[in-house]
N, C-alpha and C. Protein backbone atom coordinates (compact mmCIF):
# COMPACT_ATOMS: atom_id res chain seq x y z
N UNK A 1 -5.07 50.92 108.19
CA UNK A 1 -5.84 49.72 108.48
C UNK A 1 -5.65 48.72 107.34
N UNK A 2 -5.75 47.07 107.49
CA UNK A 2 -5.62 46.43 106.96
C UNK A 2 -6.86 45.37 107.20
N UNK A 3 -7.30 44.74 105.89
CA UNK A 3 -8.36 44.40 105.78
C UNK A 3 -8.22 42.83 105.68
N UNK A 4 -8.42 41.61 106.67
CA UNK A 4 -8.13 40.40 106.31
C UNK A 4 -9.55 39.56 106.69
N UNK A 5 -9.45 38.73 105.18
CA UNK A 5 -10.87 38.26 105.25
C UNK A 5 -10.04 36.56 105.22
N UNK A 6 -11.17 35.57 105.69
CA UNK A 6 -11.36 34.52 106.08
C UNK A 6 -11.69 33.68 103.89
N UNK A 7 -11.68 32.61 103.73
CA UNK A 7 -12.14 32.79 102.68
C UNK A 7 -13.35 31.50 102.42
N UNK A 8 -13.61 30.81 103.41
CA UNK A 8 -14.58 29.77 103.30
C UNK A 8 -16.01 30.36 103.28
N UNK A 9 -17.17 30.49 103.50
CA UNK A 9 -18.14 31.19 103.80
C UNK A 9 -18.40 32.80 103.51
N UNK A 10 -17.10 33.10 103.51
CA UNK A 10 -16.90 34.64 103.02
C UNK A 10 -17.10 35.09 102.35
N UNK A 11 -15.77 34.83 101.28
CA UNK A 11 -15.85 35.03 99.97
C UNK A 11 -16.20 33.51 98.79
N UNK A 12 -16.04 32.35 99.45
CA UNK A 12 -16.46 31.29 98.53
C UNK A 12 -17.17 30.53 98.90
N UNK A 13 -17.82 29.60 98.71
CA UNK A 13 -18.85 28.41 99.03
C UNK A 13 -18.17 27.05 97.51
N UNK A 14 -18.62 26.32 98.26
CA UNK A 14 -18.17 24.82 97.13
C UNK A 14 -18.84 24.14 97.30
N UNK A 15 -18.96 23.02 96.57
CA UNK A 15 -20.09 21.74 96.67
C UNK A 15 -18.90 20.95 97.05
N UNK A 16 -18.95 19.99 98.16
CA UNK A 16 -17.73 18.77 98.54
C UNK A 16 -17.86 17.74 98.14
N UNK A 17 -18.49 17.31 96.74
CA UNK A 17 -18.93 16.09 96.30
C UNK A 17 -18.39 16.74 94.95
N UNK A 18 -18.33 17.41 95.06
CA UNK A 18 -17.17 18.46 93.59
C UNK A 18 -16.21 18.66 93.50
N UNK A 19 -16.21 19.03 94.63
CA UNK A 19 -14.26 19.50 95.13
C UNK A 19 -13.76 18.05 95.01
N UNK A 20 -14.13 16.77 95.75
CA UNK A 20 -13.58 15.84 95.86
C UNK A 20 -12.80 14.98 94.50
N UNK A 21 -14.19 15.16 93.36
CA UNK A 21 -14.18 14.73 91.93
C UNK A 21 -13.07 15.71 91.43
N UNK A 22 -12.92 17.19 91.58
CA UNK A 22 -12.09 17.94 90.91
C UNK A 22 -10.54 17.92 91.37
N UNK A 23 -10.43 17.24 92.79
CA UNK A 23 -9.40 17.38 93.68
C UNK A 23 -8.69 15.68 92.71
N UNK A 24 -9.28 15.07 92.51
CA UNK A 24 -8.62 13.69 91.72
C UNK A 24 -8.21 13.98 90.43
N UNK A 25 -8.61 15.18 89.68
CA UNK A 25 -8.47 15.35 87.98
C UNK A 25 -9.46 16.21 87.34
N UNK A 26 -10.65 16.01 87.80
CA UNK A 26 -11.73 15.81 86.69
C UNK A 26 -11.72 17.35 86.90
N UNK A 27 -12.17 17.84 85.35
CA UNK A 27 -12.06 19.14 85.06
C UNK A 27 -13.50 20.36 85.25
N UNK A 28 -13.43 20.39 86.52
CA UNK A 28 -14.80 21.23 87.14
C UNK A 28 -14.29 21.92 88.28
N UNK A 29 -15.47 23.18 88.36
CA UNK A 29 -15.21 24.24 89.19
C UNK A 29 -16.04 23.99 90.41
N UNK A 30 -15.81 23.36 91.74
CA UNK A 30 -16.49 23.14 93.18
C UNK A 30 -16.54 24.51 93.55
N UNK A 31 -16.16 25.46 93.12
CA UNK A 31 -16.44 26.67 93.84
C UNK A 31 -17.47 27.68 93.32
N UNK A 32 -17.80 28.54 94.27
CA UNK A 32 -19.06 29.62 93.92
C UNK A 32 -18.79 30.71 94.54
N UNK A 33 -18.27 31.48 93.61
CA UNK A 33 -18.01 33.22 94.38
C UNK A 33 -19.31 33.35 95.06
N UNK A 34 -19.37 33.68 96.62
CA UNK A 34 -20.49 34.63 97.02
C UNK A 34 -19.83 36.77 96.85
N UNK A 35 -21.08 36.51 96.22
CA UNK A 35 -20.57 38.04 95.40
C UNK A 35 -20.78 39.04 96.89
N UNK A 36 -21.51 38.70 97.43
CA UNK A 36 -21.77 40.32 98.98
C UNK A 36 -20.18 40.60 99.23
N UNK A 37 -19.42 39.54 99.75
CA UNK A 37 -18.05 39.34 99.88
C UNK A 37 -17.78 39.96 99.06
N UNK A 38 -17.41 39.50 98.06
CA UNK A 38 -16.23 39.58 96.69
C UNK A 38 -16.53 41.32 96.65
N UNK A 39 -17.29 41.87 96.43
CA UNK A 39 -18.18 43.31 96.66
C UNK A 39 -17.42 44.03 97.68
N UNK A 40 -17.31 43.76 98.91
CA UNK A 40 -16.95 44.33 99.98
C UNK A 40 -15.14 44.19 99.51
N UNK A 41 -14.69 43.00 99.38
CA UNK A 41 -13.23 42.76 98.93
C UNK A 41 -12.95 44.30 97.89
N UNK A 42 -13.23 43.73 96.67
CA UNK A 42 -13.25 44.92 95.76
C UNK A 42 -13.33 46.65 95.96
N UNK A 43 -14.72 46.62 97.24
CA UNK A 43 -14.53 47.93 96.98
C UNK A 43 -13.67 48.35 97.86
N UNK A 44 -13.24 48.05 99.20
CA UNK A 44 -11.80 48.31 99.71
C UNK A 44 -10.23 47.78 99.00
N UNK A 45 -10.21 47.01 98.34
CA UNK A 45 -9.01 46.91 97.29
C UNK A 45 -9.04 48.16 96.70
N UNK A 46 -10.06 48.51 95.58
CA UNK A 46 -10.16 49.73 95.12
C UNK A 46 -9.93 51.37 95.70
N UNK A 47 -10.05 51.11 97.06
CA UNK A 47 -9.61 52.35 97.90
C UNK A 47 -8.04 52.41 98.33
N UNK A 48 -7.55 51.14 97.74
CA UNK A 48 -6.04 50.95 98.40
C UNK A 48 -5.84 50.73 99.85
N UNK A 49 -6.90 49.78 100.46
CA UNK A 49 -7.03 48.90 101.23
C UNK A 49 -5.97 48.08 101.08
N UNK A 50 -4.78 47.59 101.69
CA UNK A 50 -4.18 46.09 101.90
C UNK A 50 -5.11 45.51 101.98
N UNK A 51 -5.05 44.33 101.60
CA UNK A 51 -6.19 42.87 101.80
C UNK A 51 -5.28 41.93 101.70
N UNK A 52 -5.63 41.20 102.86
CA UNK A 52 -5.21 39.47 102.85
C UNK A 52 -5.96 38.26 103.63
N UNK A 53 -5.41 37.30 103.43
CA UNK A 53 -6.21 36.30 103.74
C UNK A 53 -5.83 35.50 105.00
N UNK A 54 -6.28 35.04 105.83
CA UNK A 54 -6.08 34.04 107.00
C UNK A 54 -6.92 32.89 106.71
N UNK A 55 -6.88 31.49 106.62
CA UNK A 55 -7.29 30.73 106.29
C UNK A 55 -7.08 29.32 106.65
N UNK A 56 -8.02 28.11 106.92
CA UNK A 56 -7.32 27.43 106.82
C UNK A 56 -7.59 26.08 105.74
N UNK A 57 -7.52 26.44 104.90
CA UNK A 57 -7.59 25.78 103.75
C UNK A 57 -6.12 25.17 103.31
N UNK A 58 -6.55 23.87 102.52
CA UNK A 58 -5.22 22.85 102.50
C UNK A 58 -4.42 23.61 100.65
N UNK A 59 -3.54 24.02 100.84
CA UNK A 59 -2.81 23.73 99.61
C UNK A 59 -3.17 23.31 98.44
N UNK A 60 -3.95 21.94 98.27
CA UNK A 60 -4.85 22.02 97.30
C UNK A 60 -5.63 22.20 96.52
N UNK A 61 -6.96 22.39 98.03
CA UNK A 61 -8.01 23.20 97.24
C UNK A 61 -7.67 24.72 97.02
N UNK A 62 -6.67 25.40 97.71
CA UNK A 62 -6.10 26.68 97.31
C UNK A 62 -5.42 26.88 95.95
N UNK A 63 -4.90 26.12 95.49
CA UNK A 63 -4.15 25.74 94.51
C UNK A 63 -5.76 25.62 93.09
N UNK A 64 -6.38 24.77 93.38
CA UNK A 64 -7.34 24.50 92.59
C UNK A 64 -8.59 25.79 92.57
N UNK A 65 -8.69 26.44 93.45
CA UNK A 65 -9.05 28.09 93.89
C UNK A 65 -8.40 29.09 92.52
N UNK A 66 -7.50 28.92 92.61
CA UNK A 66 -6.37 29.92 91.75
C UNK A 66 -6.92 29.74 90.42
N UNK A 67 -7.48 28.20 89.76
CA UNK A 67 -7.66 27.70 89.04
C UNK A 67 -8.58 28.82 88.14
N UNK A 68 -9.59 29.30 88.70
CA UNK A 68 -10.92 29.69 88.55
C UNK A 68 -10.95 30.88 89.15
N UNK A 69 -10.21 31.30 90.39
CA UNK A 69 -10.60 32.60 90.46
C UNK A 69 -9.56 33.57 90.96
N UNK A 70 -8.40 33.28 90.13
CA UNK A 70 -6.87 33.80 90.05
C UNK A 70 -7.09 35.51 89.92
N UNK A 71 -8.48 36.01 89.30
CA UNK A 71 -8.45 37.39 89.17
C UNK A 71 -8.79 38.39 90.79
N UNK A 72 -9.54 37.53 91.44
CA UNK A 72 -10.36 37.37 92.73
C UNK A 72 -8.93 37.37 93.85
N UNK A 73 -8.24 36.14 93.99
CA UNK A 73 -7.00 35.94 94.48
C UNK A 73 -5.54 36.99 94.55
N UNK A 74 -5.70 37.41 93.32
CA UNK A 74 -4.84 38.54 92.95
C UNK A 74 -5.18 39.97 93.62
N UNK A 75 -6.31 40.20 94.30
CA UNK A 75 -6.34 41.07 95.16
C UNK A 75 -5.92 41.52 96.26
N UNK A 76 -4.90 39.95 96.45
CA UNK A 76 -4.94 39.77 98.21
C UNK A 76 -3.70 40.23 97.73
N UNK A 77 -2.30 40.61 99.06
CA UNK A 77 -1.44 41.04 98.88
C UNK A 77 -0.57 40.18 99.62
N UNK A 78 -1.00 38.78 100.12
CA UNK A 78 -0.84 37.83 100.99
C UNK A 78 -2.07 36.93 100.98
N UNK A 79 -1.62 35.61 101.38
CA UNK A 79 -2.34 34.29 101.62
C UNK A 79 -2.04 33.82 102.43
N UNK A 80 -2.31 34.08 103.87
CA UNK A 80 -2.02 32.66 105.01
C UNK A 80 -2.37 31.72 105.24
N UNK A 81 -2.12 30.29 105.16
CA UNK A 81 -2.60 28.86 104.91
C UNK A 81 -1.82 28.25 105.81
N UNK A 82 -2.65 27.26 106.36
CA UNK A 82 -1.43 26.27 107.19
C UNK A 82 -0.20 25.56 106.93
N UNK A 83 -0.34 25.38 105.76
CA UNK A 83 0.81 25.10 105.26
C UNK A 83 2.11 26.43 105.03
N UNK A 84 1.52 27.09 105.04
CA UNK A 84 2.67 28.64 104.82
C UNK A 84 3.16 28.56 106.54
N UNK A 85 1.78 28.73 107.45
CA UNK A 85 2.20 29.72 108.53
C UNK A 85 2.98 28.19 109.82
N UNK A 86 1.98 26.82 109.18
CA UNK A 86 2.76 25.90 110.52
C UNK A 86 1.44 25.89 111.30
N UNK A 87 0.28 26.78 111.29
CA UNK A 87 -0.39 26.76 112.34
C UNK A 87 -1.99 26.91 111.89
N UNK A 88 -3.21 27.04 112.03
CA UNK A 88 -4.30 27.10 111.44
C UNK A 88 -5.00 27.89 112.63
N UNK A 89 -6.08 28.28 112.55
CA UNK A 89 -7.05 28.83 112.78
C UNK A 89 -7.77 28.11 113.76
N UNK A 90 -7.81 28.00 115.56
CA UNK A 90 -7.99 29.00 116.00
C UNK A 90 -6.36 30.13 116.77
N UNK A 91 -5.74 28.83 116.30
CA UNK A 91 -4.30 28.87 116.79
C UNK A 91 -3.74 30.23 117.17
N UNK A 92 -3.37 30.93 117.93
CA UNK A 92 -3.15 32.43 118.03
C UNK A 92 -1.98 32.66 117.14
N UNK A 93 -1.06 31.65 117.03
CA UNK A 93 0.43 31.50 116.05
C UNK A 93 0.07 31.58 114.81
N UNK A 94 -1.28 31.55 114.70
CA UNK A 94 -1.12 31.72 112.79
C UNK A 94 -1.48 33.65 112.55
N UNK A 95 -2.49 34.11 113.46
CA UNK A 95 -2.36 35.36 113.61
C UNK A 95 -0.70 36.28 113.82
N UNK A 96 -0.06 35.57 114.75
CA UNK A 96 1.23 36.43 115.30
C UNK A 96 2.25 36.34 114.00
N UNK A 97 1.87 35.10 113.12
CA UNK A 97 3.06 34.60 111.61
C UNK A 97 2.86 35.70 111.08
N UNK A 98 1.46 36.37 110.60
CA UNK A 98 1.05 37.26 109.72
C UNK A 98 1.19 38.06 110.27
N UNK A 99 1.04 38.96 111.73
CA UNK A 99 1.10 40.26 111.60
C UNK A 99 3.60 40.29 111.95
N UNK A 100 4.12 38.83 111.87
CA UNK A 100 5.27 39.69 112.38
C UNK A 100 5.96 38.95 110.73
N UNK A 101 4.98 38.69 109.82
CA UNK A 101 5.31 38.96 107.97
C UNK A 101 5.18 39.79 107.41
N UNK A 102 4.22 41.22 108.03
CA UNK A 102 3.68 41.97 107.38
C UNK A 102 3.93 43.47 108.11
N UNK A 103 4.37 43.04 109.25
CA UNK A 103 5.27 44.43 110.28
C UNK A 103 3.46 45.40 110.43
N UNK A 104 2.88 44.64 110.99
CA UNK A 104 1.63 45.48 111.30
C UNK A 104 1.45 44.82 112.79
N UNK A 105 0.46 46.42 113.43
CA UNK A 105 0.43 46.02 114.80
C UNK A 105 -1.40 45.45 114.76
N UNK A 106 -1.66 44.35 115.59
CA UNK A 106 -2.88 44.09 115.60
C UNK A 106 -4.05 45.23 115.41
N UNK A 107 -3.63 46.51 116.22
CA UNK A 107 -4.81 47.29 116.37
C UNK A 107 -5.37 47.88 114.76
N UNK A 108 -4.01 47.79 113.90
CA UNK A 108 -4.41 48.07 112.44
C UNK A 108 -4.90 47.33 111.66
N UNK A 109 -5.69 45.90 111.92
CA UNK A 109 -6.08 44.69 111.28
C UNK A 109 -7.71 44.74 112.09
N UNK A 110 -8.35 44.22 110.67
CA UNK A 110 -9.73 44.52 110.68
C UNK A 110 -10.01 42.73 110.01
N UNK A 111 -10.20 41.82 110.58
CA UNK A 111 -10.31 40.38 110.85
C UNK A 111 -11.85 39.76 110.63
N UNK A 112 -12.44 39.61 109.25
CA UNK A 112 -13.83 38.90 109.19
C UNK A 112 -13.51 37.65 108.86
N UNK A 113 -14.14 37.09 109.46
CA UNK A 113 -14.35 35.74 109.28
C UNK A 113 -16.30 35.02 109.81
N UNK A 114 -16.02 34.05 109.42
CA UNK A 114 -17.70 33.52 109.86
C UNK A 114 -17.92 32.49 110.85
N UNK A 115 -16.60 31.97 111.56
CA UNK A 115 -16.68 31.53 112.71
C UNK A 115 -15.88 32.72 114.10
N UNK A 116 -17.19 32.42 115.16
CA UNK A 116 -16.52 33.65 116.27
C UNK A 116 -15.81 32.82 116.43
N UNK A 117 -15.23 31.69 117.46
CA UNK A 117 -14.17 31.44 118.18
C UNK A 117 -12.93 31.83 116.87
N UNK A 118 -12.57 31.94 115.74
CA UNK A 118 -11.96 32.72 115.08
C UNK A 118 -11.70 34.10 115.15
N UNK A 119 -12.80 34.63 115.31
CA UNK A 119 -12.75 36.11 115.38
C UNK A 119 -12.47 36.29 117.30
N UNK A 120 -12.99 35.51 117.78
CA UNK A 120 -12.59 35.64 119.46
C UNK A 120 -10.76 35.80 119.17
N UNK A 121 -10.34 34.78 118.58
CA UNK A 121 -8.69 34.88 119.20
C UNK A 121 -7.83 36.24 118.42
N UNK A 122 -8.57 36.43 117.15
CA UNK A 122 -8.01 37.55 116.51
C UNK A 122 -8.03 38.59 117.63
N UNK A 123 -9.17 39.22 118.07
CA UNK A 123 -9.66 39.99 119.16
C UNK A 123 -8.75 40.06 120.46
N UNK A 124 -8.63 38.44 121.04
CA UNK A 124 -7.76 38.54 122.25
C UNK A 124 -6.23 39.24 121.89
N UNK A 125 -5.99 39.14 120.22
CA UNK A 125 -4.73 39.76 120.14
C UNK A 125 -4.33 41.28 120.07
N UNK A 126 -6.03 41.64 120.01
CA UNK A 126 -5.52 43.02 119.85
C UNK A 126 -6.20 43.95 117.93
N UNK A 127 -6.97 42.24 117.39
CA UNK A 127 -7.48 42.91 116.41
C UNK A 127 -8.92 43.21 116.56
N UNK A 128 -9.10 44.13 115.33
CA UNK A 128 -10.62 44.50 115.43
C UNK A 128 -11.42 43.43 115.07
N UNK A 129 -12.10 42.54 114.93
CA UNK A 129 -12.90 41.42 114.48
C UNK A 129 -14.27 41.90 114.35
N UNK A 130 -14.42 40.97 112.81
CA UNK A 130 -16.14 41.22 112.26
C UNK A 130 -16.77 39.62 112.11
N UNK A 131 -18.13 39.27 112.69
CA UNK A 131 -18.12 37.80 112.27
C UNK A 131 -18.91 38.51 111.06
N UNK A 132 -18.59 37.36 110.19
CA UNK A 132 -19.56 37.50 108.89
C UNK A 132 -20.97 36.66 108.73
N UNK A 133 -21.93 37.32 109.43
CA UNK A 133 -22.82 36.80 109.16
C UNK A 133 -24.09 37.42 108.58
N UNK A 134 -24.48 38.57 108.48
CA UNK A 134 -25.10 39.36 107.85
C UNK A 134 -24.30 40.67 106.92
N UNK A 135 -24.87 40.58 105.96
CA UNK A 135 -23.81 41.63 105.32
C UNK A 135 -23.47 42.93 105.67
N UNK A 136 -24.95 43.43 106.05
CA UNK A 136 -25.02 45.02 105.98
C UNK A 136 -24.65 44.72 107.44
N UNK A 137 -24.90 44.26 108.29
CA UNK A 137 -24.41 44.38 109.31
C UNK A 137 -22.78 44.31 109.02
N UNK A 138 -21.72 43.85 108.73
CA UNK A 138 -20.31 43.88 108.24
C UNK A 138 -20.25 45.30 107.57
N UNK A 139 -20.84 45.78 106.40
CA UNK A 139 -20.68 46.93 106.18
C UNK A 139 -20.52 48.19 106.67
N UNK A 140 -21.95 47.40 107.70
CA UNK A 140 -22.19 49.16 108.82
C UNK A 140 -20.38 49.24 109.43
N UNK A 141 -20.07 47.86 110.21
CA UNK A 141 -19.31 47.93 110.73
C UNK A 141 -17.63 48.05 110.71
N UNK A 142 -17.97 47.51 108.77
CA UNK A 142 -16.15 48.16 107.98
C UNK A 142 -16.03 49.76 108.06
N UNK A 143 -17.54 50.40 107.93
CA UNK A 143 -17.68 51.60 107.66
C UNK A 143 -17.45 52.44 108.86
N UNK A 144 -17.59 52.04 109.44
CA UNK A 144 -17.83 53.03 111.00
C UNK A 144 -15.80 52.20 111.70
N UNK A 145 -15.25 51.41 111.25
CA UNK A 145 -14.26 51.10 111.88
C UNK A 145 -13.19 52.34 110.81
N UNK A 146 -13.48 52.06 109.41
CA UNK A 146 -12.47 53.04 109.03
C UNK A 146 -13.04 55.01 109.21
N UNK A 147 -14.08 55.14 109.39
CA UNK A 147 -14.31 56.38 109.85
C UNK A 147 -13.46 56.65 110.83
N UNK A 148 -13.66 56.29 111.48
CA UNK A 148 -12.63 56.24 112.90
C UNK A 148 -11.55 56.13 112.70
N UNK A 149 -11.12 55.54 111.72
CA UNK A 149 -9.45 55.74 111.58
C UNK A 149 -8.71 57.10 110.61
């Protein structure tokens, strides 16, 4: 199984009156690890979980991401961005880029994100999908998906 998290709401939150100021020069961090995430990331990295990202975040603020939380980033083993894949999120083509980059079949991809119509198209392909909206609820349900595997 492979573990791909979403990274807006997930794992980060930003102020956009920050990002905007930091996106021109000015030397500040718009972003805010939410740690429940980063927690869940970690402790399946640590099990030798694959982890990667589906996203659709612009190049920049990804770029300016790295800035600040390059140790966080370095977990993933992959980054899909619209600019990489050509296609964004709800697009089914940005799912099919990543699983035929990574030679995995949908049923082995475990897909959180915090919007459903996101997690709907992962699903229509064949992946397992988690929305992220309560934690322990995500937990129960990382937990009981890799039991099963």
């Amino acid at each position: 199984m492979v573990l791909i998290f979403d990274l807006g709401q997930v794992l980060f939150d930003w102020d956009q009156t920050l990002l905007r100021r930091a996106l021109t020069g000015e030397k500040l961090n718009p972003y805010k690890a939410l740690d429940p995430g980063i927690t869940l990331l970690r402790k399946y990295n640590q099990r030798g979980v694959c982890c990667f990202v589906i996203s659709n975040w612009h190049e920049d603020t990804l770029q300016l991401l790295w800035e600040y939380y390059s140790d966080v980033l370095n977990l993933f083993n992959d980054i899909i961005v619209p600019s990489k894949a050509g296609y964004s999120k709800p697009d089914q083509r940005i799912f099919t880029y990543f699983l035929a980059q990574h030679d995995v079949l949908p049923e082995e991809c475990i897909f959180i994100d915090d919007m459903a119509e996101n997690i709907a198209t992962a699903q229509i392909l064949g992946m397992h999908g988690i929305l992220y909206d309560k934690l322990d609820k995500v937990a129960q349900q990382l937990q009981a998906l890799f039991v099963e595997k």
